[in-house]
Protein backbone atom coordinates (compact mmCIF):
# COMPACT_ATOMS: atom_id res chain seq x y z
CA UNK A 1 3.93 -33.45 -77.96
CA UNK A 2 0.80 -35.00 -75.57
CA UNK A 3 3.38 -35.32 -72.78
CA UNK A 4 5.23 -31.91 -73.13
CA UNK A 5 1.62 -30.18 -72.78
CA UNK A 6 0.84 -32.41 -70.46
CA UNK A 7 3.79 -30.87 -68.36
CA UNK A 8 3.31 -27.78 -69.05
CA UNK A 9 -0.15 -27.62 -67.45
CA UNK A 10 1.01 -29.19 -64.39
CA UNK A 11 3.43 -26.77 -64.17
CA UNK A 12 0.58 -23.60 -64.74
CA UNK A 13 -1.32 -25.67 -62.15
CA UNK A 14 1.56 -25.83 -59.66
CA UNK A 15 2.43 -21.95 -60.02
CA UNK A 16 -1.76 -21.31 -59.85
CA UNK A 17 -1.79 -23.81 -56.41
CA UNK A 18 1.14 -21.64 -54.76
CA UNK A 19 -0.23 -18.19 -55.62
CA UNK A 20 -3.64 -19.42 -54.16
CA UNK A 21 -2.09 -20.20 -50.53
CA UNK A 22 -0.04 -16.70 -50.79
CA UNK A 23 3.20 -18.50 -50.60
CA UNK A 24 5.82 -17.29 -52.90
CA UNK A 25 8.92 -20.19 -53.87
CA UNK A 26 12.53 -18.55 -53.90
CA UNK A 27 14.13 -22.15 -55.27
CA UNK A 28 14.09 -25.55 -54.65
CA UNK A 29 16.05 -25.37 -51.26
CA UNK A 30 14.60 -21.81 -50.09
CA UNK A 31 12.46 -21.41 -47.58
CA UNK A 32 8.65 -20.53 -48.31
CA UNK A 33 7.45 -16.84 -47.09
CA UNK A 34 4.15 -16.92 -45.64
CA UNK A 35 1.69 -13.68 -45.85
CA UNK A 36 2.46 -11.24 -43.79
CA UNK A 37 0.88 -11.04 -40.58
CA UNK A 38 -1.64 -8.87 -38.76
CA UNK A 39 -0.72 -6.10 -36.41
CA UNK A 40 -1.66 -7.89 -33.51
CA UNK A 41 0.39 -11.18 -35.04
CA UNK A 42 3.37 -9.21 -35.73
CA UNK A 43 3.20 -7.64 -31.72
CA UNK A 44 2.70 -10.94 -30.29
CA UNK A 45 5.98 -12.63 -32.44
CA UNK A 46 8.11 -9.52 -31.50
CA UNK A 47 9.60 -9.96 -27.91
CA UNK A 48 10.25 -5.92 -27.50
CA UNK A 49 6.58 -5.75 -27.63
CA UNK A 50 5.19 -8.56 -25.01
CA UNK A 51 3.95 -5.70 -22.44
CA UNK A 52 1.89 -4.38 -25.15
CA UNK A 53 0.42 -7.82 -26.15
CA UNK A 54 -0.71 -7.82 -22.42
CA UNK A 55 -2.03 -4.36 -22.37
CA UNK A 56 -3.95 -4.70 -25.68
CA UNK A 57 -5.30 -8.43 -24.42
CA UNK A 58 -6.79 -6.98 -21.45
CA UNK A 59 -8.36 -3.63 -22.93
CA UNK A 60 -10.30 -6.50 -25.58
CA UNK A 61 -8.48 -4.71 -28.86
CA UNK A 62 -6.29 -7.65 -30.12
CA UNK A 63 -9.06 -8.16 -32.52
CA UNK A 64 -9.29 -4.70 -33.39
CA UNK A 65 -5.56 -4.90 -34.83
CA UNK A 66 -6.36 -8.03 -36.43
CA UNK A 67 -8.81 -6.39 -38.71
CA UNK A 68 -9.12 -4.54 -41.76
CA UNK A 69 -7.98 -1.68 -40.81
CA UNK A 70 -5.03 -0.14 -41.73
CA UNK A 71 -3.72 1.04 -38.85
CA UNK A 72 -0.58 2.69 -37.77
CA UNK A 73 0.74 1.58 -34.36
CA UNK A 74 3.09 3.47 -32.16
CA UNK A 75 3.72 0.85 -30.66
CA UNK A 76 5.90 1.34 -26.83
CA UNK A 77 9.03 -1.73 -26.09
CA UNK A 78 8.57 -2.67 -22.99
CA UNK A 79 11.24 -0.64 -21.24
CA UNK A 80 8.81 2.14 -21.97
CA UNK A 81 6.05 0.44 -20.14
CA UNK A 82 8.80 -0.36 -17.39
CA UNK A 83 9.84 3.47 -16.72
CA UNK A 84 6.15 4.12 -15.60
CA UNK A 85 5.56 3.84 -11.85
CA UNK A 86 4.53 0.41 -11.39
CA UNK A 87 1.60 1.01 -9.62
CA UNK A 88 0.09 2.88 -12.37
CA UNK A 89 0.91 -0.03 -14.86
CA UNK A 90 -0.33 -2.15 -12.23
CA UNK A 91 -3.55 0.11 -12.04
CA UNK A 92 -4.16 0.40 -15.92
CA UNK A 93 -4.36 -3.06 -16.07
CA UNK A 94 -7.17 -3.42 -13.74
CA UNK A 95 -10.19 -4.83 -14.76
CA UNK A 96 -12.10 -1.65 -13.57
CA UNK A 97 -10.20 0.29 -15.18
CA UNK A 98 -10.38 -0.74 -18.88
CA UNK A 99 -12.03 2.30 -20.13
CA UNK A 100 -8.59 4.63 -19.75
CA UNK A 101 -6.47 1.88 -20.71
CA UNK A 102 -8.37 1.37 -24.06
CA UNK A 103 -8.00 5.45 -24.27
CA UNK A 104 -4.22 5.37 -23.90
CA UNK A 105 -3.79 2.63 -26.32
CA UNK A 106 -5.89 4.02 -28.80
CA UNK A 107 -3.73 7.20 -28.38
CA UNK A 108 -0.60 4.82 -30.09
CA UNK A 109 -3.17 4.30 -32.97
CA UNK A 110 -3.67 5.96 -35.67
CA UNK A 111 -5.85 5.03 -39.36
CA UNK A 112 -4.24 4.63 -42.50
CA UNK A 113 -0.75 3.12 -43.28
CA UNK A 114 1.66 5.86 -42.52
CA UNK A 115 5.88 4.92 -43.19
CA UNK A 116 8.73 7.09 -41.49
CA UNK A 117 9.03 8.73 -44.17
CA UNK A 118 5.62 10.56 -44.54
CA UNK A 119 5.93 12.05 -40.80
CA UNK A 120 6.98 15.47 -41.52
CA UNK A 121 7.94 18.00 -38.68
CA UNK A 122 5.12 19.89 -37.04
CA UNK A 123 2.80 17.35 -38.32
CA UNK A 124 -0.59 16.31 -36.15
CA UNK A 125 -1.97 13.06 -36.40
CA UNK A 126 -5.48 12.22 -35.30
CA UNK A 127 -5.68 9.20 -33.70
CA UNK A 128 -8.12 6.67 -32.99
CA UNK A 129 -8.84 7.60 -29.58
CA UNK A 130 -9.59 11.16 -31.27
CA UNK A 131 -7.07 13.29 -29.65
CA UNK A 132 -4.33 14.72 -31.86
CA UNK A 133 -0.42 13.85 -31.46
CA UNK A 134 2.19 16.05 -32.34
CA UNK A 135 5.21 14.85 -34.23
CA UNK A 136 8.26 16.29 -34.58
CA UNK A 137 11.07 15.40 -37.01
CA UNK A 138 14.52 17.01 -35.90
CA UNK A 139 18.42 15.69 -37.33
CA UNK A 140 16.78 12.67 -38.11
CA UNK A 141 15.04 11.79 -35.45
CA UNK A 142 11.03 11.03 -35.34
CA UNK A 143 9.23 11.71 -31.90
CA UNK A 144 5.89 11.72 -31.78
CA UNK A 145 4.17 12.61 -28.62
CA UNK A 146 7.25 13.18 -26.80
CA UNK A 147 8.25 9.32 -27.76
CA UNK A 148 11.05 8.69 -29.87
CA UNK A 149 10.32 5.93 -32.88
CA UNK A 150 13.40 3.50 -32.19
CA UNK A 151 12.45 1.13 -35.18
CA UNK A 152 10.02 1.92 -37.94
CA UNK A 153 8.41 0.71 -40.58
CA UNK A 154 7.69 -3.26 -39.51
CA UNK A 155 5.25 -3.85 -42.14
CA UNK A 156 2.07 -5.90 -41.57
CA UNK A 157 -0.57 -7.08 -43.44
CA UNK A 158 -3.07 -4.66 -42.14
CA UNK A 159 -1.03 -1.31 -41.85
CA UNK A 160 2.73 -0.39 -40.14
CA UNK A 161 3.74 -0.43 -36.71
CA UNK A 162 6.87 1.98 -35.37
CA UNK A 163 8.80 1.05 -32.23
CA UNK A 164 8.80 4.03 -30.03
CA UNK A 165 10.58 4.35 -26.34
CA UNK A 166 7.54 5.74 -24.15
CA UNK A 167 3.96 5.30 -23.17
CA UNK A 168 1.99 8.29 -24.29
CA UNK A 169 -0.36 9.55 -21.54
CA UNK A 170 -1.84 12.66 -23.08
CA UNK A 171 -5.34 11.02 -23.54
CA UNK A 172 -5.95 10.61 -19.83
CA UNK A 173 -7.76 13.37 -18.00
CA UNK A 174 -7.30 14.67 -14.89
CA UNK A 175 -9.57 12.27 -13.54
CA UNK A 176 -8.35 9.57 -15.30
CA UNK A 177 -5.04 10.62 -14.01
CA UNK A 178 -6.16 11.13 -10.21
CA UNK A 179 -7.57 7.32 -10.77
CA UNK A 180 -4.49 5.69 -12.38
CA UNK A 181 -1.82 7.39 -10.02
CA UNK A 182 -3.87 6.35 -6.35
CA UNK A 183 -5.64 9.60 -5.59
CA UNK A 184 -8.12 6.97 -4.11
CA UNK A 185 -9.27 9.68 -1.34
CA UNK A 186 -9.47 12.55 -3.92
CA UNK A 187 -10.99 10.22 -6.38
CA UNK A 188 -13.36 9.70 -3.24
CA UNK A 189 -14.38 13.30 -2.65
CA UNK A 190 -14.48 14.14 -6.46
CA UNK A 191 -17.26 11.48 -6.88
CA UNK A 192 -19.16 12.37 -3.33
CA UNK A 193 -19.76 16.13 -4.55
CA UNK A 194 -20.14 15.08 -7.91
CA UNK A 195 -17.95 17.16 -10.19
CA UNK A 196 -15.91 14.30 -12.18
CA UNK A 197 -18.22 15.92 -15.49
CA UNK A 198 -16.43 19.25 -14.61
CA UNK A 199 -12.31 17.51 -13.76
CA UNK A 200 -12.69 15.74 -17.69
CA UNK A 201 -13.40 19.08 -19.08
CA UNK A 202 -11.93 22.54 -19.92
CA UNK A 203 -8.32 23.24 -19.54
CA UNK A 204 -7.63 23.25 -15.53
CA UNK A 205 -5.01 23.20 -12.67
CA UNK A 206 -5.56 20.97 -9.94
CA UNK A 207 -3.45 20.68 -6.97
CA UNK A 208 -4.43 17.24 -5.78
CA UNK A 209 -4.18 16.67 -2.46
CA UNK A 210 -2.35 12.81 -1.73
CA UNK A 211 -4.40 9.93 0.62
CA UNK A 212 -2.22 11.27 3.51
CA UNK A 213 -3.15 14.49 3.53
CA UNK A 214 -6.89 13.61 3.34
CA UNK A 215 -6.05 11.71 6.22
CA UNK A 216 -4.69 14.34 8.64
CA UNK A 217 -7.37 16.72 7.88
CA UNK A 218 -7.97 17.70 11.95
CA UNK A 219 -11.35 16.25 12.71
CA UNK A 220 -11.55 14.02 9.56
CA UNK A 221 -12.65 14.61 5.81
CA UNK A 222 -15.76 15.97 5.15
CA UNK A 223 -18.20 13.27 3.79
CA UNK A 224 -21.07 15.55 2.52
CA UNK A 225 -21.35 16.62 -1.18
CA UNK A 226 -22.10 20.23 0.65
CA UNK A 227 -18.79 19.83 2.68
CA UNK A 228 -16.72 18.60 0.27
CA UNK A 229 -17.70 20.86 -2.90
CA UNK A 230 -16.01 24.18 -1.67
CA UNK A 231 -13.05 21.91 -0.36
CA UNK A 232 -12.07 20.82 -3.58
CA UNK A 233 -13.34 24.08 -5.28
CA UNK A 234 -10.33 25.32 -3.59
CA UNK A 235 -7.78 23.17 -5.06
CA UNK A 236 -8.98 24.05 -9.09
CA UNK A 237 -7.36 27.03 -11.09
CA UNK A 238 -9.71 27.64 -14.38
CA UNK A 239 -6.75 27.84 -16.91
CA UNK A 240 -3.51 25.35 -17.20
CA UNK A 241 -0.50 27.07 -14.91
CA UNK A 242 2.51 24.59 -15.44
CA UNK A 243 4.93 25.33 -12.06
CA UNK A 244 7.33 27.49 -14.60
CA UNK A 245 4.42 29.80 -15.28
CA UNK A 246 4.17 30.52 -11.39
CA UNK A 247 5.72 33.23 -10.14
CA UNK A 248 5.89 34.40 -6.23
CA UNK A 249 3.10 36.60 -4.86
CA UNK A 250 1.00 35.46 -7.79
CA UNK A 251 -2.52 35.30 -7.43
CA UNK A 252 -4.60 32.48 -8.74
CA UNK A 253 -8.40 32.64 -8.46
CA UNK A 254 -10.14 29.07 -8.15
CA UNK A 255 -13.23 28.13 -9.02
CA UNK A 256 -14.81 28.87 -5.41
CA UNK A 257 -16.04 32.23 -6.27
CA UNK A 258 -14.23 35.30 -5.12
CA UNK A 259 -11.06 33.07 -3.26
CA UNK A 260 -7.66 32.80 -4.77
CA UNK A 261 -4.40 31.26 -4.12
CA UNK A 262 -1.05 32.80 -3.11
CA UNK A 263 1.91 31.30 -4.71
CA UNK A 264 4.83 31.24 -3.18
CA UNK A 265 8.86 30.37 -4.63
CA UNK A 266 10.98 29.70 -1.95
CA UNK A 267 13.20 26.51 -1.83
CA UNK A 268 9.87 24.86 -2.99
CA UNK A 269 6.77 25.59 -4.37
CA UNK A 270 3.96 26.70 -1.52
CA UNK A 271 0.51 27.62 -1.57
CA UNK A 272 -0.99 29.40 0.31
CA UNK A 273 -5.25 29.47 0.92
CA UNK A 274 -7.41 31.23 3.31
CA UNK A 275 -6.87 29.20 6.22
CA UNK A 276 -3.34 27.30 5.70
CA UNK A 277 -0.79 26.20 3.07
CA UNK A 278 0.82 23.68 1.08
CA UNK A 279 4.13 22.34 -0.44
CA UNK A 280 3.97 20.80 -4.18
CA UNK A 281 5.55 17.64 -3.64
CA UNK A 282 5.85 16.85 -7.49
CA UNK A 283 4.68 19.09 -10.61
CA UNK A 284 3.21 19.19 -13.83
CA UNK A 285 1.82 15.79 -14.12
CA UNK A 286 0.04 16.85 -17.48
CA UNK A 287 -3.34 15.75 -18.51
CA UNK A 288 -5.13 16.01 -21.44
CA UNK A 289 -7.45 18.63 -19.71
CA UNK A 290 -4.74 20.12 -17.99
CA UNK A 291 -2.18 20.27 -15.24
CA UNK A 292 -1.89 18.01 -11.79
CA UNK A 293 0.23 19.46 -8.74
CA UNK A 294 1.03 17.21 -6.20
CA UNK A 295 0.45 18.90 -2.76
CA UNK A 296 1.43 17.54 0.97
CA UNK A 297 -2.03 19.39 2.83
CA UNK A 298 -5.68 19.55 2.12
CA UNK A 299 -6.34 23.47 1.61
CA UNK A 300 -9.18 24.33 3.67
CA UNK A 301 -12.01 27.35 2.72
């Protein structure tokens, strides 16, 4: 009797010993199943995900997703981060730049543990960041902020992560924006007359001129706050216009007092400003703050 209670407490001990170490025994030849892991664990042992490891090591927030949490990831594969433009990958990687890549990837964040099956059409989530996404649940199919969720529901110890196919942008300003996508002589002018505080706010249209046409502005840029303020004045429409909204011979007032734009719909997009024009080279680049049109000329007061 001794040695059968004797066995029996070995036994308790051994089940007590396994539970301790969060290992759970499926048989004598099974394999053990360790804990599950972190968010952060689970990103870095799924290959889909290794341009998000990268992005999330250089923004300083793999220890964010390691903790307490929980969290729900959106989490983009890394085709997604392959369809942007590489140079504003390249760009959001920069050290300098840290502060809108940690605001895009806390856009893909969201508190709380939240399964596929708790996203309900017309739903807004608040995310991390603090802006809201939109999701959308349609024959099926989940997108949330225009992203599609390819794989849901990998569980991890501190919340849920969903595969989705697309980086989502919409918590980058129009300055952010301007920054990320090389608007280096913009970026430039913007800071010279100081009215970055004004491009992060309101709801806005900005036709942004590119480097080149900074550059073949006859007799040079102006370098002056006091030159440069009505300049860009020029190019910013107080309410969001997306290029299906325009229409031609419409009028658009800017924020230099008492001058407005002329549209114009021809086989492109022109306009037109007191002293010359320009062609839209590529539309609605949308901001969280607004709209960016690409324009060929700087439009001159």
């Amino acid at each position: 009797m001794l040695s059968t209670l004797l066995t029996r407490r070995a036994a308790v001990a051994l089940s007590l010993s396994v539970l301790s170490t969060g290992l759970v025994a499926c048989g004598d030849d099974d394999p053990v199943t360790p804990a599950a892991q972190t968010i952060t664990q689970t990103a870095a042992a799924t290959p889909q995900l290794s341009t998000l490891v990268s992005a999330l090591t250089a923004a300083e927030l793999t220890g964010t997703l390691n903790g307490t949490g929980p969290f729900t990831v959106f989490a983009p594969v890394n085709s997604a981060f392959s369809a942007l433009p590489a140079d504003v990958l390249q760009r959001l990687l920069e050290t300098g730049n840290r502060a809108i890549l940690t605001k895009v990837l806390t856009f893909h964040v969201v508190p709380g543990r939240i399964t596929a099956s708790q996203l309900q059409n017309g739903q807004t989530l608040t995310t991390v960041e603090g802006t809201t996404l939109p999701v959308t649940v349609a024959a099926g199919v989940v997108t949330v902020g225009g992203a599609r969720v390819t794989t849901p529901d990998i569980s991890a110890s501190n919340g849920v992560v969903h595969l989705i196919d697309g980086v989502m942008l919409g918590s980058m300003d129009i300055v952010d924006n301007a920054i990320v996508r090389g608007f280096s002589s913009l970026v430039g002018a913007v800071t010279t007359a100081g009215l970055g505080t004004a491009l992060r706010g309101g709801n806005l249209t900005v036709f942004a001129p590119t480097n080149a046409a900074f550059a073949a502005i006859p007799g040079g840029a102006p370098t002056t706050a006091a030159a440069l303020t009505p300049v860009l004045q020029l190019h910013v429409i107080g309410s969001r216009a997306l290029s299906s909204q325009l229409t031609n011979g419409q009028l658009l007032p800017t924020l230099l007092p008492n001058v407005s734009l002329t549209v114009g719909l021809t086989t492109a997009v022109r306009i037109t400003g007191p002293r010359n024009f320009a062609s839209v080279v590529t539309p609605n680049i949308v901001a969280k703050n607004g709209v960016i049109h690409v324009i060929d000329t700087v439009l001159l007061p």
